[in-house]
C-alpha atoms as a PDB file:
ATOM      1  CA  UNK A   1      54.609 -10.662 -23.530  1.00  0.00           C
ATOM      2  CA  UNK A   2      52.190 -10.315 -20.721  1.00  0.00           C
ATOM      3  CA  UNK A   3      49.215 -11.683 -20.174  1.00  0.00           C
ATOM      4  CA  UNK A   4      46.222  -9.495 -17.820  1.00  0.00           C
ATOM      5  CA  UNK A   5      43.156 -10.386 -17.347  1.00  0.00           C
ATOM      6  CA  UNK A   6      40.516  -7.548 -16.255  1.00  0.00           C
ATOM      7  CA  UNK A   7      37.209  -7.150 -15.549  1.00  0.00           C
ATOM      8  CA  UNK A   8      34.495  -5.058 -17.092  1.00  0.00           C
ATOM      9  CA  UNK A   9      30.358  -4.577 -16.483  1.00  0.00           C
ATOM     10  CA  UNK A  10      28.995  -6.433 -19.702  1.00  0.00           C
ATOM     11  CA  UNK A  11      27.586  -2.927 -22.046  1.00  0.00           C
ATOM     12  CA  UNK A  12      23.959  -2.991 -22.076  1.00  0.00           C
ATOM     13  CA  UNK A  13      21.668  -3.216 -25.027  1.00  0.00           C
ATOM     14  CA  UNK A  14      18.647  -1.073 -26.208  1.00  0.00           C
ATOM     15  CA  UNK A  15      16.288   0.006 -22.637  1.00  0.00           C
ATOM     16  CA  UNK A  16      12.903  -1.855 -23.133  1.00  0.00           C
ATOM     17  CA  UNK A  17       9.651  -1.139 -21.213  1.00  0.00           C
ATOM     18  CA  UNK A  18       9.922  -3.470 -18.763  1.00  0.00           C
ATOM     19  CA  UNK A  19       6.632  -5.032 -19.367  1.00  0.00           C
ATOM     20  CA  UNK A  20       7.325  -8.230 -18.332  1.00  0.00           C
ATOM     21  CA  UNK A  21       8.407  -6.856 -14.789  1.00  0.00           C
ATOM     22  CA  UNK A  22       4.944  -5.495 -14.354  1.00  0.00           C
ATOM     23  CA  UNK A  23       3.257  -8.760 -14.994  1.00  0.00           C
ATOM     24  CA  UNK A  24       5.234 -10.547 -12.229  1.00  0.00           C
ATOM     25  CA  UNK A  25       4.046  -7.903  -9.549  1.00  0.00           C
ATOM     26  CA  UNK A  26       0.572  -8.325 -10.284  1.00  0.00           C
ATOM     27  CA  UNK A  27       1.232 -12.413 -10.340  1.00  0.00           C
ATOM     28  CA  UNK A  28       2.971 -11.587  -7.128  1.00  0.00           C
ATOM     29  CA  UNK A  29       0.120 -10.146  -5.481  1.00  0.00           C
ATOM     30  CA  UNK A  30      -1.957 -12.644  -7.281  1.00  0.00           C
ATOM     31  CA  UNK A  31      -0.290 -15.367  -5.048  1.00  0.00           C
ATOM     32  CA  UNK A  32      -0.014 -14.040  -2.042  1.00  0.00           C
ATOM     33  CA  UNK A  33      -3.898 -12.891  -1.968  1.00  0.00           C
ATOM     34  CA  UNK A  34      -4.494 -16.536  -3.034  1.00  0.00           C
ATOM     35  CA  UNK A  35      -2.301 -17.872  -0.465  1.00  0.00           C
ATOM     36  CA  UNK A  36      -4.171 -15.225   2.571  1.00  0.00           C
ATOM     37  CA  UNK A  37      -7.682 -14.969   1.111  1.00  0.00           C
ATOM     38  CA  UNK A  38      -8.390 -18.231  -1.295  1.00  0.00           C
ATOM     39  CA  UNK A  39     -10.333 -20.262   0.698  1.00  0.00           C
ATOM     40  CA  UNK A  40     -13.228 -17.728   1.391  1.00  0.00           C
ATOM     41  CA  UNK A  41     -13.379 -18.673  -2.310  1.00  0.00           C
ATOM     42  CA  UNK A  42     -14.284 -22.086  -1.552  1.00  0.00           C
ATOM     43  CA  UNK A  43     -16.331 -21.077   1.678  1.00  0.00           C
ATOM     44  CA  UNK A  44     -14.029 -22.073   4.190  1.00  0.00           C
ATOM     45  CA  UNK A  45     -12.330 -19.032   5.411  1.00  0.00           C
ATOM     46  CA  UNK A  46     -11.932 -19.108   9.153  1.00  0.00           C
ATOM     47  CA  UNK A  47     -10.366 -17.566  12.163  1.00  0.00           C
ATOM     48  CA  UNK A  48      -6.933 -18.353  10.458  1.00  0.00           C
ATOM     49  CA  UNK A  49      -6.959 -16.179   7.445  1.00  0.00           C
ATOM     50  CA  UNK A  50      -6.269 -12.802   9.374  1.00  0.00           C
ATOM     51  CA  UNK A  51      -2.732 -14.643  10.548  1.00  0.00           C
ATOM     52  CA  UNK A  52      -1.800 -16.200   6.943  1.00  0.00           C
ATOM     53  CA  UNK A  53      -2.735 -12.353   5.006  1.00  0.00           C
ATOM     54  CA  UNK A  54      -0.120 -11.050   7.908  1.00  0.00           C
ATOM     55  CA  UNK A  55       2.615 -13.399   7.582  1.00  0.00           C
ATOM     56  CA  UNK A  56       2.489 -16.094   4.795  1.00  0.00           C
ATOM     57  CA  UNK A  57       0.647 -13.698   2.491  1.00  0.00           C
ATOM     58  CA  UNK A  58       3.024 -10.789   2.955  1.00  0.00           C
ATOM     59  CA  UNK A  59       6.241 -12.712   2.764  1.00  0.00           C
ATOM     60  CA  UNK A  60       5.324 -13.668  -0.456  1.00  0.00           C
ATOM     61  CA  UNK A  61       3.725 -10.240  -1.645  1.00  0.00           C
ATOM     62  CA  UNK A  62       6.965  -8.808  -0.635  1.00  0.00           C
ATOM     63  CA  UNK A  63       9.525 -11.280  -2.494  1.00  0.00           C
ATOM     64  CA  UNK A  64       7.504 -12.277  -5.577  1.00  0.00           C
ATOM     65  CA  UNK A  65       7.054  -7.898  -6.141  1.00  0.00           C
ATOM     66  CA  UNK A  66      10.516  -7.157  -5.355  1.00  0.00           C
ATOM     67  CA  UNK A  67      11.454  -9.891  -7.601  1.00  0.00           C
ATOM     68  CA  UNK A  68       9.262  -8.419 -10.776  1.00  0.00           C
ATOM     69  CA  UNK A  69      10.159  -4.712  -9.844  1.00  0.00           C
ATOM     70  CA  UNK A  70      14.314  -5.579  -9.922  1.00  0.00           C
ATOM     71  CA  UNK A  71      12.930  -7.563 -13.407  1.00  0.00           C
ATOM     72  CA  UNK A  72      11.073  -4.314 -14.627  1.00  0.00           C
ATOM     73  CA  UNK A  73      14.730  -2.615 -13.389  1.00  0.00           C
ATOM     74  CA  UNK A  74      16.921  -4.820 -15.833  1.00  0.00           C
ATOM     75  CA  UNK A  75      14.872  -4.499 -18.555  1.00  0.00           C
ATOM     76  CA  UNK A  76      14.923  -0.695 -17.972  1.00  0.00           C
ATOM     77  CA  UNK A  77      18.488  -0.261 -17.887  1.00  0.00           C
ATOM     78  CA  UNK A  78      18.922  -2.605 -21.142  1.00  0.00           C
ATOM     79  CA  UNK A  79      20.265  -5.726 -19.656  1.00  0.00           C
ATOM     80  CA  UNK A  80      18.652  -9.303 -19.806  1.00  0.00           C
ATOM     81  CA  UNK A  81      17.182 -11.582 -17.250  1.00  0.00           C
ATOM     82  CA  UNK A  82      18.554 -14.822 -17.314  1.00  0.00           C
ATOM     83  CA  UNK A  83      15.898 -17.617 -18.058  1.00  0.00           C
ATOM     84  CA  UNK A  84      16.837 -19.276 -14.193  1.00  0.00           C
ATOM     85  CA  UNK A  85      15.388 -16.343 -12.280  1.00  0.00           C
ATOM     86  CA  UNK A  86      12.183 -16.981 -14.238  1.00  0.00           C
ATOM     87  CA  UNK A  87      12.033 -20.410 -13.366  1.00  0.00           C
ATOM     88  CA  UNK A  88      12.690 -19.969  -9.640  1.00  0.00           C
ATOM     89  CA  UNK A  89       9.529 -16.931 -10.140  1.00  0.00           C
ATOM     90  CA  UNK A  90       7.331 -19.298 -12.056  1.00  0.00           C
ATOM     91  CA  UNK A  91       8.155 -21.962  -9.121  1.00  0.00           C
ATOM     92  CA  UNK A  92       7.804 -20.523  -5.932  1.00  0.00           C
ATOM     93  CA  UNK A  93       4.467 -19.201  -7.518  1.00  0.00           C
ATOM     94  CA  UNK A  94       3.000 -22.986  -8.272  1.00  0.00           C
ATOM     95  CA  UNK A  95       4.745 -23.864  -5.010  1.00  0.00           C
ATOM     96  CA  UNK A  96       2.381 -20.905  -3.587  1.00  0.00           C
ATOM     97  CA  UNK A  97      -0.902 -21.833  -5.423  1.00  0.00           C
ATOM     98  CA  UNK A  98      -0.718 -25.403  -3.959  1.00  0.00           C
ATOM     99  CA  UNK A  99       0.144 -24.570  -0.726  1.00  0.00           C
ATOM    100  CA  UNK A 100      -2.962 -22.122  -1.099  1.00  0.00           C
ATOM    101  CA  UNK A 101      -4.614 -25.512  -1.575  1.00  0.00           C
ATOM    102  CA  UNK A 102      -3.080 -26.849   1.474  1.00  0.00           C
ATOM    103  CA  UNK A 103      -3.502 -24.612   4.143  1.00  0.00           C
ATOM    104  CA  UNK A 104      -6.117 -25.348   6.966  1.00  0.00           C
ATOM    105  CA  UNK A 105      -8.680 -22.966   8.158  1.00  0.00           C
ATOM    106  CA  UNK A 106     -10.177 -23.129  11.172  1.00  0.00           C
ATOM    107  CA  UNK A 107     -14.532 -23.118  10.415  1.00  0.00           C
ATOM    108  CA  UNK A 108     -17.423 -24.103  13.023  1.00  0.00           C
ATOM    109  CA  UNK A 109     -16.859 -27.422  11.409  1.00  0.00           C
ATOM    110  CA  UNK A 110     -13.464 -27.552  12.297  1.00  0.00           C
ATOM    111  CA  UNK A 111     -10.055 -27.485  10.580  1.00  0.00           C
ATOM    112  CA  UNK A 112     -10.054 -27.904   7.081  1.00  0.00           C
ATOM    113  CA  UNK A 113      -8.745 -27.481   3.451  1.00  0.00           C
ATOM    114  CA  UNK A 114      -9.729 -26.745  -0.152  1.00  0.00           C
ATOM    115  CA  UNK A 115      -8.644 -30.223  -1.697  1.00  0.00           C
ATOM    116  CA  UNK A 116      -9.852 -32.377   1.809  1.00  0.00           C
ATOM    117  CA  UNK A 117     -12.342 -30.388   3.299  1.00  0.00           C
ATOM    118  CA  UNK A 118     -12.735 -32.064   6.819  1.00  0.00           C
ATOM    119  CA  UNK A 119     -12.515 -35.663   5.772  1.00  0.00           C
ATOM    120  CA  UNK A 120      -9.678 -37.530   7.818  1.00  0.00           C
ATOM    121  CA  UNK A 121      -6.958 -38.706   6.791  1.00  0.00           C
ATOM    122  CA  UNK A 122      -6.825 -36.448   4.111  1.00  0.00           C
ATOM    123  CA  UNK A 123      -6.940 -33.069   6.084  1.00  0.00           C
ATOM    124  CA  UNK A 124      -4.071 -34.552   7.918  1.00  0.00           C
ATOM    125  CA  UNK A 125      -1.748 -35.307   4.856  1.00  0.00           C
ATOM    126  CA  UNK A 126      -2.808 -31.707   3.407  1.00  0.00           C
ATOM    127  CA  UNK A 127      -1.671 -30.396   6.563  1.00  0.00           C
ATOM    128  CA  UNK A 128       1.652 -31.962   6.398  1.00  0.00           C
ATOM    129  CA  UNK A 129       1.983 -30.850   3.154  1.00  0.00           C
ATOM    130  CA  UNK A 130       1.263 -27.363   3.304  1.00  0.00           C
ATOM    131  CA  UNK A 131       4.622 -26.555   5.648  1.00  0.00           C
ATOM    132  CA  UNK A 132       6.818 -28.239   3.391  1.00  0.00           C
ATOM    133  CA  UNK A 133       5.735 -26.061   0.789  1.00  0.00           C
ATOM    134  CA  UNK A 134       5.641 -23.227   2.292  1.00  0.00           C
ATOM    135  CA  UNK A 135       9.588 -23.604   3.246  1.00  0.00           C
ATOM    136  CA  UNK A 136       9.986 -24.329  -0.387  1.00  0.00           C
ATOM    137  CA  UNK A 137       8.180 -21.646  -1.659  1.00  0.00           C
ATOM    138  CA  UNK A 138       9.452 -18.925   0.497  1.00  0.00           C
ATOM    139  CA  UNK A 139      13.141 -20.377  -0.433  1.00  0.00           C
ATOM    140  CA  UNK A 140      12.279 -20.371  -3.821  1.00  0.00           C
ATOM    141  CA  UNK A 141      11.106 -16.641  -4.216  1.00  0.00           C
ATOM    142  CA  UNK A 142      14.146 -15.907  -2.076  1.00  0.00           C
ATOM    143  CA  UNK A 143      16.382 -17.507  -4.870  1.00  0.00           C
ATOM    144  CA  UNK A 144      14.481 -15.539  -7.346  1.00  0.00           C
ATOM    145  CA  UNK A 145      15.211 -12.395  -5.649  1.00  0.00           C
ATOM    146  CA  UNK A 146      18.576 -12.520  -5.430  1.00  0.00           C
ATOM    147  CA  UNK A 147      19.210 -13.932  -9.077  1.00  0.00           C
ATOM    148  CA  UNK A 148      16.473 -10.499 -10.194  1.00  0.00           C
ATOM    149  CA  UNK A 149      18.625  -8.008  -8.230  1.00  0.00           C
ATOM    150  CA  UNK A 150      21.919  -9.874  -9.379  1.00  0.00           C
ATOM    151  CA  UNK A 151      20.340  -9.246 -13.348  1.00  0.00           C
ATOM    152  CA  UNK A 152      19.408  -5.765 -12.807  1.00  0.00           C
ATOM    153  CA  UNK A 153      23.343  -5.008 -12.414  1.00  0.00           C
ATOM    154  CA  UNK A 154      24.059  -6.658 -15.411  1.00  0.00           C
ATOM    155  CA  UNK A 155      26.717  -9.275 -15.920  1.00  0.00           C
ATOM    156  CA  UNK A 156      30.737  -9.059 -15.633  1.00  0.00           C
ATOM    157  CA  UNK A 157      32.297 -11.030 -17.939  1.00  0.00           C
ATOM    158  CA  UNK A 158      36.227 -11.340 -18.181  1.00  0.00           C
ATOM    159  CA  UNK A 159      38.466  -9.478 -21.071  1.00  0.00           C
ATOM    160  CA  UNK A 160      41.890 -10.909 -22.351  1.00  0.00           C
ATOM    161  CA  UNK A 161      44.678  -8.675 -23.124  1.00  0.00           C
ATOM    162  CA  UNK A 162      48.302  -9.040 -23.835  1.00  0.00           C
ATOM    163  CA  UNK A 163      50.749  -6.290 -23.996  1.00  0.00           C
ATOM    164  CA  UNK A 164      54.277  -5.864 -25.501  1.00  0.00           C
ATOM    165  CA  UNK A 165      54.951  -2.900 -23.670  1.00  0.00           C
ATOM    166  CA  UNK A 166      56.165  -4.789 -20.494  1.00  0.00           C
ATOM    167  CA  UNK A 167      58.378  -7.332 -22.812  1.00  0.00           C
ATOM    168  CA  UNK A 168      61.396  -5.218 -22.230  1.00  0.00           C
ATOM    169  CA  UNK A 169      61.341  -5.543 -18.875  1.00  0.00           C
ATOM    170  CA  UNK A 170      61.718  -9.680 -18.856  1.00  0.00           C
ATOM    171  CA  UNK A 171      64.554  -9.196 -21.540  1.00  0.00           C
ATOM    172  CA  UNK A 172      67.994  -9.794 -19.416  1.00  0.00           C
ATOM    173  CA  UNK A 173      70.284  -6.833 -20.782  1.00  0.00           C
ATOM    174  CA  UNK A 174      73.622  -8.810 -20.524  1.00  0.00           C
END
């Protein structure tokens, strides 16, 4: 008897909408805009903004819609996203939000923050916050992105089989 193990793409179920895809693009953009814009929301957007919408904001736009569109994909094509990949979404997008929070701005009365404003030593420990997070969150989406695309494949899972047609073979014919 022989024993062969091979390997074959999981079969997909029933193709859905994809629904849920489409709501993590727009939280996506909902981030990063936070992230670039959210303190003119407070009424301290500075000269700093322009340079977080063109790098912070659109790293984030770009890995948090990715993410949802490669989501929309596996529901599309009938197979599941695991529950991780929407916890490293849902994380890098609090991660985001605070570090919104975080960020410093520079205004006519100088540097400052939605949760310190420009009281010292607050605006300090905000500061050294905010890159901290926004390592984390960047990593974070990352992770999300590749677990999204690695769902939209679907999964390979590992099939068992034994055949007696190479039994003959082992048999010694003396």
């Amino acid at each position: 008897m022989t024993y062969s193990v091979i390997r074959v793409r999981a079969t997909p179920g029933a193709s859905r909408s994809g629904h849920m895809g489409g709501v993590l693009v727009v939280a996506g953009i909902a981030v990063a805009a936070w992230i670039s814009f959210g303190r003119h929301l407070f009424g301290i957007g500075g000269d700093l903004t322009i340079i977080y919408a063109a790098t912070l904001g659109v790293i984030f736009a770009a890995l948090l819609v990715f993410t949802g569109l490669a989501v929309r994909r596996t529901a599309r094509r009938g197979f599941e996203t695991r529950a991780i990949t929407y916890v490293f979404f849902f994380a890098s997008g609090v991660i985001g939000l605070l570090l919104g929070l975080t960020l410093p701005d520079s205004t006519p009365r100088g540097l400052q923050t939605i949760i310190s404003g420009p009281t010292q030593p607050a605006l300090d420990i905000a500061i050294g916050i905010a890159n901290p997070l926004g390592v984390i969150g960047i990593a974070t989406a990352i992770i999300a992105l590749v677990l999204s695309i690695r769902d939209s494949r679907g999964r390979i899972t590992l099939v068992e089989s034994w055949g007696d047609e190479d039994d003959g073979a082992l048999v010694d014919p003396a």
